[in-house]
Protein backbone atom coordinates (compact mmCIF):
# COMPACT_ATOMS: atom_id res chain seq x y z
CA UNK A 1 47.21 16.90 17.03
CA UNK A 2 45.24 16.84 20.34
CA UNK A 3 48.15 17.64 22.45
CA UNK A 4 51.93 19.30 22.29
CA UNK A 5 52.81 18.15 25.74
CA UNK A 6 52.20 15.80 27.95
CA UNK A 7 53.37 15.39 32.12
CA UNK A 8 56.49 13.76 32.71
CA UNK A 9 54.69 11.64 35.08
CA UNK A 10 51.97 10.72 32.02
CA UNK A 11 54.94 9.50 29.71
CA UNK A 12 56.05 6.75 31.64
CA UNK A 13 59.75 6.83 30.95
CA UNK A 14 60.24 8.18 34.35
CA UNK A 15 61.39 6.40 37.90
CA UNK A 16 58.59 5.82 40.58
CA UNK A 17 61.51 8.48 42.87
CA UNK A 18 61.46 11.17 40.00
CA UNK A 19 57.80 10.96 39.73
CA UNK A 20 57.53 11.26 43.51
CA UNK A 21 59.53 13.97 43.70
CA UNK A 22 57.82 16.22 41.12
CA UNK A 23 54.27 15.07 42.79
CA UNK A 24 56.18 16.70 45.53
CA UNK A 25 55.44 13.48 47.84
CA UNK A 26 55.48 14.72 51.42
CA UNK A 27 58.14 11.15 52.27
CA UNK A 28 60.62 13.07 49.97
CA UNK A 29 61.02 16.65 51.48
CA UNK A 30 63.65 15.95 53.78
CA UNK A 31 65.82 15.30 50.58
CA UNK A 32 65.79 18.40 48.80
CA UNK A 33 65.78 22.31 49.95
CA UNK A 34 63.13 24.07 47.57
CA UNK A 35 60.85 22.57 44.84
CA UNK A 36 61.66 24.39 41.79
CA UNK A 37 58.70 27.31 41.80
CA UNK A 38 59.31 30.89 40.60
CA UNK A 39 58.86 32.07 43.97
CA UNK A 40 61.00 29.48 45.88
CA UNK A 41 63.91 31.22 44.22
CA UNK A 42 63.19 34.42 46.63
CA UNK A 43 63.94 32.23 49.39
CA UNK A 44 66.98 30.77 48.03
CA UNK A 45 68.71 33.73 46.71
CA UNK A 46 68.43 35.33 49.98
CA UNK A 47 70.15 32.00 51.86
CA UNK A 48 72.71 31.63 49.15
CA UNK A 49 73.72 35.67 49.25
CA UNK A 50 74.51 34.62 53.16
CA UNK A 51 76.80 31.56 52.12
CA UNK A 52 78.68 32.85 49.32
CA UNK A 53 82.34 34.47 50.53
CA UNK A 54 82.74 37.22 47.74
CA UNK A 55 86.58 36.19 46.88
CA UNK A 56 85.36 33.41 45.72
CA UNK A 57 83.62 35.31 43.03
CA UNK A 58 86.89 37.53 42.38
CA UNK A 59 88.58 33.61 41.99
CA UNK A 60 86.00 32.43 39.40
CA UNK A 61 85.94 35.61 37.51
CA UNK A 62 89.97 35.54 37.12
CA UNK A 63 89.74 31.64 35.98
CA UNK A 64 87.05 31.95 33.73
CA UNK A 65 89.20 34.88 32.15
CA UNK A 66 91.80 32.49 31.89
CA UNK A 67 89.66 29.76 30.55
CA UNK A 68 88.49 31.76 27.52
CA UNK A 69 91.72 33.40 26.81
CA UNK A 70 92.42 32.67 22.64
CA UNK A 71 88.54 31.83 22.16
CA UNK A 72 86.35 34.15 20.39
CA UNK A 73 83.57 35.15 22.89
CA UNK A 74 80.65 37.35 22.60
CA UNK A 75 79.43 40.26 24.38
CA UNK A 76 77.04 38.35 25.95
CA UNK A 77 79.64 35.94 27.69
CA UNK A 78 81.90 39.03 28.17
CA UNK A 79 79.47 40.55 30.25
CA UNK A 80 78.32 37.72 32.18
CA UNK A 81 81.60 36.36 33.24
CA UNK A 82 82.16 40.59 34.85
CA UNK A 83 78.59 40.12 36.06
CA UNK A 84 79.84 37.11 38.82
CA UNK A 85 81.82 39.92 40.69
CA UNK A 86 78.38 41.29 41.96
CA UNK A 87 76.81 40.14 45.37
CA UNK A 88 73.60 39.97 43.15
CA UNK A 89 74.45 37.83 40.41
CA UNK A 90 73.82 34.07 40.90
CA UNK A 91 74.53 31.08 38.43
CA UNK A 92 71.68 28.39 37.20
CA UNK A 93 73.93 25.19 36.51
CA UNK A 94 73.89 21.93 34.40
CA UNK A 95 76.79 19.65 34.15
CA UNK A 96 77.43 17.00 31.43
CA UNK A 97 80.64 14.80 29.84
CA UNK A 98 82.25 15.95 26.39
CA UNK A 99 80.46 13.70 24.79
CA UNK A 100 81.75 13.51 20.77
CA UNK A 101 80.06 15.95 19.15
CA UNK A 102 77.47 16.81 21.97
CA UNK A 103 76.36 12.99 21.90
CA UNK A 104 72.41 12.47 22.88
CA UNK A 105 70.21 15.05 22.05
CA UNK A 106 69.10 16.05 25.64
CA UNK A 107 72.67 17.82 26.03
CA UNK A 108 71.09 20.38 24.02
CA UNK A 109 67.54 20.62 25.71
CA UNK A 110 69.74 20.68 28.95
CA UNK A 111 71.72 23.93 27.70
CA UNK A 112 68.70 25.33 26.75
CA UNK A 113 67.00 24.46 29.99
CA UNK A 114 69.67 26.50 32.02
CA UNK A 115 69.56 29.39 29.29
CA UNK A 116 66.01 30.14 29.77
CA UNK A 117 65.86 29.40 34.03
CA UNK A 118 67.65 32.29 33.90
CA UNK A 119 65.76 34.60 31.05
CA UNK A 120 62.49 33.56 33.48
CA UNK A 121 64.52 34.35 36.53
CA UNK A 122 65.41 37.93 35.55
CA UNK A 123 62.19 39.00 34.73
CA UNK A 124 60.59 37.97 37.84
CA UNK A 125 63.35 39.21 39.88
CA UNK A 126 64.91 42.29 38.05
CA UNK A 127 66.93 43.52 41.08
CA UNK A 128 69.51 40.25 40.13
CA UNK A 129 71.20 38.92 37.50
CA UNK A 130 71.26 35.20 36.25
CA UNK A 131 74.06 33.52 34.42
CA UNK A 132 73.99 29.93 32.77
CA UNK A 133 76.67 27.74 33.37
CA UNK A 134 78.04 24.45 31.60
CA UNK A 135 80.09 22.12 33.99
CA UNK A 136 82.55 20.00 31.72
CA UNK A 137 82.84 16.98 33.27
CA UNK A 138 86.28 16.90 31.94
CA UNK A 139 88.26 14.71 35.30
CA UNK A 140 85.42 11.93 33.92
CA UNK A 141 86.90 8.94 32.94
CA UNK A 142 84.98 6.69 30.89
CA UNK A 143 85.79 7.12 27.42
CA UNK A 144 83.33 4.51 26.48
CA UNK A 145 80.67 6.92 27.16
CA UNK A 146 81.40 9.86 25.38
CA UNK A 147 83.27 8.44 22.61
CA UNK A 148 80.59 8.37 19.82
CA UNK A 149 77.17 9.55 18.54
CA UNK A 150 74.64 8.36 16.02
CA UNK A 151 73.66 10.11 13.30
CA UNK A 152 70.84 8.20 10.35
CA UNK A 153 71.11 5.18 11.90
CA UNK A 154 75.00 4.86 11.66
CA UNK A 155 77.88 4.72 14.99
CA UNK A 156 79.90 7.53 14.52
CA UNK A 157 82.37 6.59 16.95
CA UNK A 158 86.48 7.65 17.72
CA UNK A 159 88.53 4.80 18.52
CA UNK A 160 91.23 4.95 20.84
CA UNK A 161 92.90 3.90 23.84
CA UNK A 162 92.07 6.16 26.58
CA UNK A 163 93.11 6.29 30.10
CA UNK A 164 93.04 9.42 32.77
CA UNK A 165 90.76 12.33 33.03
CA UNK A 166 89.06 12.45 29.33
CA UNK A 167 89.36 16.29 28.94
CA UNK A 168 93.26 15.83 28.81
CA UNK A 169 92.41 13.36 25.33
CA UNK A 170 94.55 14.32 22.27
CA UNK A 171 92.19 15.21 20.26
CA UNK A 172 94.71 13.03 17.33
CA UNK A 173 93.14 10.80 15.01
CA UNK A 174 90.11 12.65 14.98
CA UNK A 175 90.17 13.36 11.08
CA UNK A 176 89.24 9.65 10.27
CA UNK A 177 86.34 10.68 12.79
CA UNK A 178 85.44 13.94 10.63
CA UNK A 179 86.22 12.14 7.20
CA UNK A 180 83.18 9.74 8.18
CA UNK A 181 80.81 12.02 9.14
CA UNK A 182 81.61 14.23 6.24
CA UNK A 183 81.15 11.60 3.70
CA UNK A 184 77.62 11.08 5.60
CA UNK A 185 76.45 14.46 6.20
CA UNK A 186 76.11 15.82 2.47
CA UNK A 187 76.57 18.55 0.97
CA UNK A 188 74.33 21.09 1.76
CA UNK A 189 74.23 24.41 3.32
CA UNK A 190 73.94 23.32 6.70
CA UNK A 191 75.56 20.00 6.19
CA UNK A 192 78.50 22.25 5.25
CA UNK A 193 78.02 24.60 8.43
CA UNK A 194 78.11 21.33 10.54
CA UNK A 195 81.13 19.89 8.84
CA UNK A 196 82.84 23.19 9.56
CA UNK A 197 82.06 23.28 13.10
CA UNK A 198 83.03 19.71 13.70
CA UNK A 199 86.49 20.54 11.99
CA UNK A 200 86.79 23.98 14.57
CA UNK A 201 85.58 21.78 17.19
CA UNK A 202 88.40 18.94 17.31
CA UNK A 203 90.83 19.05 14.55
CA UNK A 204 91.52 23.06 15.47
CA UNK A 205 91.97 22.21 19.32
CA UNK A 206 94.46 19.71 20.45
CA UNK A 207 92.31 18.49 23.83
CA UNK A 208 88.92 17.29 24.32
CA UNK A 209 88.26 19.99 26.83
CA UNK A 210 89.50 23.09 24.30
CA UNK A 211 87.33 21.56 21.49
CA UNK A 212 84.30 20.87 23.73
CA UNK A 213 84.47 24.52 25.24
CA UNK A 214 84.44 25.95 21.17
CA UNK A 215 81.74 23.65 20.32
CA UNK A 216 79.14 24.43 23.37
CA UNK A 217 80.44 28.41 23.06
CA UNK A 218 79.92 28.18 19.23
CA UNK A 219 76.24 26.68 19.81
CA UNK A 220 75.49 29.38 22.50
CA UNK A 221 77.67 32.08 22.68
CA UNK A 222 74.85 34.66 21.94
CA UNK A 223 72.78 33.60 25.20
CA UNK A 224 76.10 34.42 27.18
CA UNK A 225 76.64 30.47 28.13
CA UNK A 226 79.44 30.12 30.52
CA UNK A 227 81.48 27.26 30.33
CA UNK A 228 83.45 26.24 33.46
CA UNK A 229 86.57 23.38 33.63
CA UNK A 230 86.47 22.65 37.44
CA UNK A 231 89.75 20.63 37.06
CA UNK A 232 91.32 24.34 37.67
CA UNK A 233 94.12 24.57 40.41
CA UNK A 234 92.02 27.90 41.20
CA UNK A 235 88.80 26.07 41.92
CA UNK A 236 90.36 23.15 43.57
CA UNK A 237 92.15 25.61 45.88
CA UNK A 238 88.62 26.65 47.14
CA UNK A 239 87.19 23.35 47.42
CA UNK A 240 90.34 22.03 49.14
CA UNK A 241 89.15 22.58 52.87
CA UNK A 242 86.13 20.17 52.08
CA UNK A 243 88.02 17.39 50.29
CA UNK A 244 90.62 17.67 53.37
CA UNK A 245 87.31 16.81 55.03
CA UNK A 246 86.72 14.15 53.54
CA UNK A 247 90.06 12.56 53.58
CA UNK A 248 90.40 12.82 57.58
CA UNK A 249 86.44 12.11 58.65
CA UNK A 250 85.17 10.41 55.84
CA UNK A 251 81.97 12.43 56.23
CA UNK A 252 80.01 11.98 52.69
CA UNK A 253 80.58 8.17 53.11
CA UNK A 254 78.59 8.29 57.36
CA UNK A 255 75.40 10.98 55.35
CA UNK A 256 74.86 9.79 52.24
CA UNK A 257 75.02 5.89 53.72
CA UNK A 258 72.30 7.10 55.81
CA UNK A 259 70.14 8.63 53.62
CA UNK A 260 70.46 5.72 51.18
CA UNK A 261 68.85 3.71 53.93
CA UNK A 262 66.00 5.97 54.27
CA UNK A 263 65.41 5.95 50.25
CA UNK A 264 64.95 2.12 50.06
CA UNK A 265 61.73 1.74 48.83
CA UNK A 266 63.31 3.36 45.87
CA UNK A 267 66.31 2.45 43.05
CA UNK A 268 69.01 4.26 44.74
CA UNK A 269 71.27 5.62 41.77
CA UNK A 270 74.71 5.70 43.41
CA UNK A 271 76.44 4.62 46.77
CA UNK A 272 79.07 6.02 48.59
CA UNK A 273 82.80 5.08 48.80
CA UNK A 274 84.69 5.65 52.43
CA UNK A 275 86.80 8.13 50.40
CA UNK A 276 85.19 9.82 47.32
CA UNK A 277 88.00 10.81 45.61
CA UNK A 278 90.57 10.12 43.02
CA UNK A 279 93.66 10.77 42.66
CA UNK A 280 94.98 11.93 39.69
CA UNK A 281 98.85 12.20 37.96
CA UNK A 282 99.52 12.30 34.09
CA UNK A 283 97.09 9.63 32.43
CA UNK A 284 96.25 8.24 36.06
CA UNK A 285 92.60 8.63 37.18
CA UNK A 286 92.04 6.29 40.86
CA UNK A 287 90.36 5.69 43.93
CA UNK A 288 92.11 6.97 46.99
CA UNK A 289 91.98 4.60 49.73
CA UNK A 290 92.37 4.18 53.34
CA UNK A 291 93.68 0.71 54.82
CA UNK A 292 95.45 0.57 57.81
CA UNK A 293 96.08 3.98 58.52
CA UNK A 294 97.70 4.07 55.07
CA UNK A 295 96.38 6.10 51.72
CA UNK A 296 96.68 4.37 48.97
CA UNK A 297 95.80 4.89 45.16
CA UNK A 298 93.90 1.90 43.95
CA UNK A 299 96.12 -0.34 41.24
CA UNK A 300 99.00 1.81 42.00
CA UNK A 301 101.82 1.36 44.15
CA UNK A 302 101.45 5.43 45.12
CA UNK A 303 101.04 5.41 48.74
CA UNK A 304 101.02 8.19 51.82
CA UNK A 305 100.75 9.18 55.41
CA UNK A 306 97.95 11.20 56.80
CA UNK A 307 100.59 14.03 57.03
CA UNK A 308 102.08 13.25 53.60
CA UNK A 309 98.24 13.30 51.66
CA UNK A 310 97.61 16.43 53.16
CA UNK A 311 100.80 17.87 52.34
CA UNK A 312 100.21 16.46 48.74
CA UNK A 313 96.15 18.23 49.01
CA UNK A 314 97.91 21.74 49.95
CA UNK A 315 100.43 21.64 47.62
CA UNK A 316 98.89 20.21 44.48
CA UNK A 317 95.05 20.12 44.72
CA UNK A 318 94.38 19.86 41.24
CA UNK A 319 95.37 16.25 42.11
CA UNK A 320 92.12 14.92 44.22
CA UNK A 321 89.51 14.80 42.22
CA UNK A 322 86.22 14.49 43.30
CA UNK A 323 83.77 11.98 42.39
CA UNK A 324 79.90 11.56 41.89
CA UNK A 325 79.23 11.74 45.30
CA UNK A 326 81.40 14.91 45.81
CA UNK A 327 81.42 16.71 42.47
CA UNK A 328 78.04 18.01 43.33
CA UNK A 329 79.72 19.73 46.43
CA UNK A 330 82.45 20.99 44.69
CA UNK A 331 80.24 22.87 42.26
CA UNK A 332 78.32 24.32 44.80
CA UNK A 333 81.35 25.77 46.78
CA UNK A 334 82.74 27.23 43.52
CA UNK A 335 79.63 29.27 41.93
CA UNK A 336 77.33 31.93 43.41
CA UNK A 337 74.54 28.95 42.36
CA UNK A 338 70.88 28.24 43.22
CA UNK A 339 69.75 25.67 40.91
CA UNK A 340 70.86 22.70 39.19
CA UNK A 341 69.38 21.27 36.06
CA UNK A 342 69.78 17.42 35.24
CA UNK A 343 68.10 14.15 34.07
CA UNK A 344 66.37 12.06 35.92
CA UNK A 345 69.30 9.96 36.26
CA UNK A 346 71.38 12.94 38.00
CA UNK A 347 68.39 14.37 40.17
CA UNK A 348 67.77 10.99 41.58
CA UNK A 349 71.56 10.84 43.12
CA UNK A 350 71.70 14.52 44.14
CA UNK A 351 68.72 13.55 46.27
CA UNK A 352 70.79 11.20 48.47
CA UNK A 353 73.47 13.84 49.39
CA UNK A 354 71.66 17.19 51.13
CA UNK A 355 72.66 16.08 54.24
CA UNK A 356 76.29 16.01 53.48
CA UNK A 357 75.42 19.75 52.33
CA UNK A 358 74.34 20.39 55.84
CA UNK A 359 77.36 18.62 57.57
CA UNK A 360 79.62 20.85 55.09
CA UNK A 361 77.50 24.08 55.55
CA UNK A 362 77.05 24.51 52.05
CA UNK A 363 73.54 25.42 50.51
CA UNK A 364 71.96 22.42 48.82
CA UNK A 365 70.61 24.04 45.53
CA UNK A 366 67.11 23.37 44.39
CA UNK A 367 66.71 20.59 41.84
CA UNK A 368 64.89 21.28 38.62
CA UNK A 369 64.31 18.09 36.18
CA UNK A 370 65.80 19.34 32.65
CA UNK A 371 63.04 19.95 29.75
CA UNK A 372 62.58 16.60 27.56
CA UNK A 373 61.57 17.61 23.91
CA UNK A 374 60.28 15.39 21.39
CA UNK A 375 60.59 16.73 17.62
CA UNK A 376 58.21 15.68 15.31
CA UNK A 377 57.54 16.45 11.34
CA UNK A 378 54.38 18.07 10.20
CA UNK A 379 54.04 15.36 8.05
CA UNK A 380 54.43 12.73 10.72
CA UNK A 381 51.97 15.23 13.09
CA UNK A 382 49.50 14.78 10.08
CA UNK A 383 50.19 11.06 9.81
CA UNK A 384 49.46 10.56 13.55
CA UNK A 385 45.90 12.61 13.33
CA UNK A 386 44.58 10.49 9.74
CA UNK A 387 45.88 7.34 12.50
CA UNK A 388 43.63 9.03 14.91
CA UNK A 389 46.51 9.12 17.69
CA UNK A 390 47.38 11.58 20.24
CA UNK A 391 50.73 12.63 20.73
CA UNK A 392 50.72 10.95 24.33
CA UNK A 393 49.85 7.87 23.08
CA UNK A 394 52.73 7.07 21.28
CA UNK A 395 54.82 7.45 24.34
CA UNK A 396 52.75 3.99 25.34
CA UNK A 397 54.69 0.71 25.27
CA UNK A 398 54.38 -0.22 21.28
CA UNK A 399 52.56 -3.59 22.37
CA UNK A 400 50.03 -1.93 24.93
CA UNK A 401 49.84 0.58 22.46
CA UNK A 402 48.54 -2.29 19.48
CA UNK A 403 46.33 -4.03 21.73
CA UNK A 404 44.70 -0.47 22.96
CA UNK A 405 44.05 0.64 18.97
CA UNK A 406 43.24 -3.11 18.29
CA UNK A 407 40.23 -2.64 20.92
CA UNK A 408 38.94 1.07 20.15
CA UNK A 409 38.96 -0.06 16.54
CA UNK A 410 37.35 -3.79 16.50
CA UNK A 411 33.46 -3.25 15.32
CA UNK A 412 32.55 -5.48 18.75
CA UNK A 413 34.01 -5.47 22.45
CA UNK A 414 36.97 -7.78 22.86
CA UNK A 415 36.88 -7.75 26.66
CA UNK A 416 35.17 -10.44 28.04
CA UNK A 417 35.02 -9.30 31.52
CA UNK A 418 31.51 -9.01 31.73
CA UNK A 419 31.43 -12.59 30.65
CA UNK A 420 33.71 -13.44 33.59
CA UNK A 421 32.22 -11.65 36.13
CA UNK A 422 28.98 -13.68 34.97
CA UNK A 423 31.05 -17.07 35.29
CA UNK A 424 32.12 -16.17 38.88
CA UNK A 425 28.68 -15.25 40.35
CA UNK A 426 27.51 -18.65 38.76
CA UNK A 427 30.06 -20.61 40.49
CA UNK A 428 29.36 -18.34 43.86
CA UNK A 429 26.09 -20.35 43.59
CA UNK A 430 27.74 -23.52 42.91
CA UNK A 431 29.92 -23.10 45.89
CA UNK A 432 27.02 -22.54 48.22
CA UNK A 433 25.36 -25.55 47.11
CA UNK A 434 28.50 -27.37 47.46
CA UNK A 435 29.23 -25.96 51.20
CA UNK A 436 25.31 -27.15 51.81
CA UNK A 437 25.50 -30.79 50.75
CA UNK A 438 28.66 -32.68 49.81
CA UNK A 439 31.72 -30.12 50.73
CA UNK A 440 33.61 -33.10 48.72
CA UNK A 441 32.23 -31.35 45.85
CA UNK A 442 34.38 -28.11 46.40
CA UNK A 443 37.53 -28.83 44.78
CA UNK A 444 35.66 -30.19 41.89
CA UNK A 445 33.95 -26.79 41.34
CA UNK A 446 36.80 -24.40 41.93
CA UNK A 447 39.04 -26.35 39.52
CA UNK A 448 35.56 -26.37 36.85
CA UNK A 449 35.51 -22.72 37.15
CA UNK A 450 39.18 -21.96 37.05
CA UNK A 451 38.86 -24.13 33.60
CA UNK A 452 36.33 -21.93 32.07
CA UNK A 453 37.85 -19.00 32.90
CA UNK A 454 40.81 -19.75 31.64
CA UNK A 455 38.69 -20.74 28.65
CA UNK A 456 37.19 -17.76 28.40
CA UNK A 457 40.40 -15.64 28.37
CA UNK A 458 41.99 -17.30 25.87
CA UNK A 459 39.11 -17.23 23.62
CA UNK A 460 39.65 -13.07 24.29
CA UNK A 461 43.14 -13.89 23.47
CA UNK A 462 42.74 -15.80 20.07
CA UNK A 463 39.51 -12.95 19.41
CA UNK A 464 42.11 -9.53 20.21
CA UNK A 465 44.87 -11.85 17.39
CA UNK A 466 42.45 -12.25 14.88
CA UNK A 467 40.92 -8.78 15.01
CA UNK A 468 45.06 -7.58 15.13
CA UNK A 469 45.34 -9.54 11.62
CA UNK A 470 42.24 -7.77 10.48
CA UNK A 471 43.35 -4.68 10.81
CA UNK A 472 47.64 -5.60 10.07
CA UNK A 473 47.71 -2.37 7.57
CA UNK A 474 46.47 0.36 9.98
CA UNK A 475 48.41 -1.21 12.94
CA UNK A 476 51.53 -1.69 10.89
CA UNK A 477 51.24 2.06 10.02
CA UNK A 478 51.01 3.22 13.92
CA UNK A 479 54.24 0.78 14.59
CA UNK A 480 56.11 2.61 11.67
CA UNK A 481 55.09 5.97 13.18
CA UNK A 482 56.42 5.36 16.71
CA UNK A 483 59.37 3.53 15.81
CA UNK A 484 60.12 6.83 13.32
CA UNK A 485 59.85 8.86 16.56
CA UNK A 486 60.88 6.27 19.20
CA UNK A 487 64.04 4.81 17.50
CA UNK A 488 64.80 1.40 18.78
CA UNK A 489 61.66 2.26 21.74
CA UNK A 490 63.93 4.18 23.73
CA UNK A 491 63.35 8.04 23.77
CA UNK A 492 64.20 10.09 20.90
CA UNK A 493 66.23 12.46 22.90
CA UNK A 494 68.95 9.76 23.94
CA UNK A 495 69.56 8.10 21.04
CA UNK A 496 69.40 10.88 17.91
CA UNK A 497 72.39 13.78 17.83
CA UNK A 498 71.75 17.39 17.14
CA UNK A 499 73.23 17.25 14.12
CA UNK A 500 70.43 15.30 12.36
CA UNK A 501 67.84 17.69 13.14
CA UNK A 502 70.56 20.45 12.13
CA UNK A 503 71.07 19.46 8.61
CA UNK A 504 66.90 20.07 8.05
CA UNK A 505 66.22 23.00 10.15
CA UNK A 506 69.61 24.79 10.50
CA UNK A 507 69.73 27.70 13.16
CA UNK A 508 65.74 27.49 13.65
CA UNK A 509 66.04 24.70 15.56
CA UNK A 510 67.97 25.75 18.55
CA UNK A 511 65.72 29.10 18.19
CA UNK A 512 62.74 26.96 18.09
CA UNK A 513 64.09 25.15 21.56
CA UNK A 514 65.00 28.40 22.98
CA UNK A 515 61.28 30.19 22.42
CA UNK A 516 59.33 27.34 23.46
CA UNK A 517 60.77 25.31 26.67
CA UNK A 518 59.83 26.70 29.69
CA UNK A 519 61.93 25.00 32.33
CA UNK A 520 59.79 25.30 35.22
CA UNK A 521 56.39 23.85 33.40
CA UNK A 522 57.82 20.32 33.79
CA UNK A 523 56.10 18.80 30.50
CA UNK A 524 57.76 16.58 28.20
CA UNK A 525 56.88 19.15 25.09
CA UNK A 526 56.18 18.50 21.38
CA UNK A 527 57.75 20.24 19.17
CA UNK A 528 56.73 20.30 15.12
CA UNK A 529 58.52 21.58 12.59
């Protein structure tokens, strides 16, 4: 193949802001802190050493030692959860739901992402150490999201009723879950290996947060993951100050309305609320409101004073949970951390909240896009070169991408533009004559040549079908090819599961993932086993 990468900006599956930003569009730098370079970190190491209290180090260190307390961790985790007590440690972050059984793909390229930040990280600055951190999303509720994945075409999906923070989920009636994708999975080796780590994964941990914590730790224990719950009364003790903030002045609402205004010409991703925050209490995950001078907890009859919410913040902060717009903030007042690694989707709303960084006096991390992987066969690689297609082409719209192979193919031009261009210096002559003697005339000749050329293009229309019909086999074959690695035309990466690629390549593929992304290149890679 010609190619084993191609620019995120080149493969078209990215927003006109994302694109922007990694063009690093001059309109956009009052958004972020740093572009993710190598030697931006320098800059942001130093600023975050300056705005990181060390006890709340000592805090995460004592949670996370709480967090992993009956899982089996290695070495490499030990030592990286002791490493956060130094000044000159810092954490490279990526946050995600629990979706069933990792869900999309790209929560593995994500992982990996983080995981190798930090390898790059430590090499170019040796003085400090780098430690990779999951973010469970586990106050999330919306169990519709996270409550399948696909795996050979078939729904593997866990039905339930669900209500509350999703992390608190029994992980009951699970086995019908595992009895289906057992039955679908096989037999071998490392269908086995994936059944067994399913089973460890949910049926041997009675909450969705326990059995997504084994699962990610399981996956990538040996790079020293860390794995962080932020629905911790520890962590929400820290954070406290800032959500009391936001309760009493309503600041993330004022900023990030602002800057929303000032991102118009692009899809904003989120808006604020006037309170971003839920409440939460057993099953109960909702809004906080403020009417009247009143709090109240949206659908609920739970109501309080100013005095009373605050009272209820001090005393039980694991309550307030924060949301989208907030969550961000939260992280970054909890870890020693300079980057975060996302999707599109997720960079595009951190964008619209630096300045509510600034009010709080927290430092806005930089932003790195997450590497986007596309996994091809050999034998569909050798496919694609007999086709006489680049890798980058088949990221092209499947129509645009017909009509293009149509064209290079056809034994004669099928673009009559030429011809047209002909047309419309004839009728520049007509027109003159016209203006000269009878302007009468002039309607008469602009609707004559609007005929013709309308003529003329659909004679190039009815020419590009014919030639399409001529050539059905060899196009048929490209459409097979891309659908193969485009499933349903929608990126590989967030519709396939792990587990697929798993069953064929066993351990090789994460180690594949893990010696070939490089985080910082920002390339949609390629990858052929």
């Amino acid at each position: 193949m010609p190619t084993d990468c191609i620019s995120y900006q080149d493969s078209v599956y990215f927003s006109k802001l994302i694109v922007d930003y990694l063009d690093e569009k001059s309109e956009l730098k009052p958004f972020y802190n740093r572009f993710p370079k190598i030697e931006n970190f320098k800059d942001q190491i130093a600023e975050k050493q300056q705005n990181f209290p060390h006890e709340n180090r000592e805090i995460l260190v004592a949670e996370l030692e709480k967090q992993y307390l009956n899982f089996n961790i290695s070495e490499a985790t030990q030592s990286n959860i002791q490493l956060l007590q130094s000044k000159n440690t810092y954490t490279i972050t990526t946050g995600h739901q629990l979706n069933l059984f990792t869900g999309p793909l790209y929560f593995i390229y994500k992982i990996v992402s983080t995981i190798n930040l930090c390898k790059q990280l430590k090499k170019e600055y040796p003085n400090q150490d780098f430690v990779p951190v999951y973010w469970m999303a586990t106050e999330d509720h919306d169990f519709e999201e996270i409550n399948y994945f696909n795996f050979k075409n078939n729904n593997i999906q866990w039905k339930r009723e669900s209500s509350g923070p999703i992390g608190r989920l029994s992980t009951d009636g699970l086995k019908e879950v595992f009895a289906q994708f057992s039955k679908e999975v096989g037999t071998s080796e490392n269908a086995n290996y994936l059944k067994e780590l399913f089973k460890k994964s949910y049926l041997n941990h009675s909450n969705l947060t326990a059995a997504t914590r084994y699962l990610a730790n399981e996956l990538f224990k040996d790079e020293g993951l860390l794995i962080v719950d932020g629905a911790a009364i520890s962590l929400k003790k820290i954070v406290a100050p800032y959500l009391k903030e936001e309760l009493l002045n309503e600041t993330s609402f004022e900023k990030v309305t602002k800057t929303a205004t000032q991102l118009l010409e692009y899809k904003i991703q989120v808006n604020p609320r006037e309170i971003n925050l839920f409440y939460i209490e057993n099953d109960l995950r909702e809004r906080i409101l403020l009417e009247n001078g009143t709090y109240k907890v949206n659908n609920t009859a739970i109501t309080f004073t100013q005095n009373e919410i605050l009272s209820e913040l001090e005393n039980h902060p694991e309550k307030f949970s924060p949301n989208v717009i907030l969550r961000p903030l939260y992280q970054e007042v909890v870890l020693p951390n300079l980057c975060y690694i996302g999707g599109g989707g997720e960079l595009a709303y951190w964008l619209e909240l630096k300045s509510n960084f600034e009010a709080n006096n927290i430092t806005f991390p930089i932003l790195l896009l997450r590497n986007s992987v596309l996994i091809a066969t050999t034998k569909q690689a050798e496919k694609a070169t007999k086709l006489r297609l680049s890798f980058g082409e088949l990221f092209i719209n499947q129509q645009e991408l017909i009509t293009q192979k149509t064209k290079e193919i056809s034994k004669f031009s099928i673009d009559f533009t030429k011809q047209k261009e002909a047309l419309e210096n004839q009728f520049k002559e007509l027109l003159a004559i016209a203006l000269q003697t009878d302007k009468s005339f002039i309607g008469a000749v602009k609707a004559q040549e609007a005929k013709q050329i309308k003529g003329l293009e659909n004679l190039e229309k009815r020419l590009l079908k014919a030639e399409k019909r001529a050539h059905t086999e060899y196009l048929n074959r490209i459409i097979d090819l891309q659908n193969e690695l485009f499933p349903n035309q929608i990126l590989q990466e967030r519709k396939l599961n792990f587990s697929e690629f798993y069953l064929e390549y066993g351990a090789d593929l994460i180690q594949k993932l893990l010696s070939e992304l490089e985080p910082l290149k920002q390339e949609f890679k390629v990858i052929t086993f």
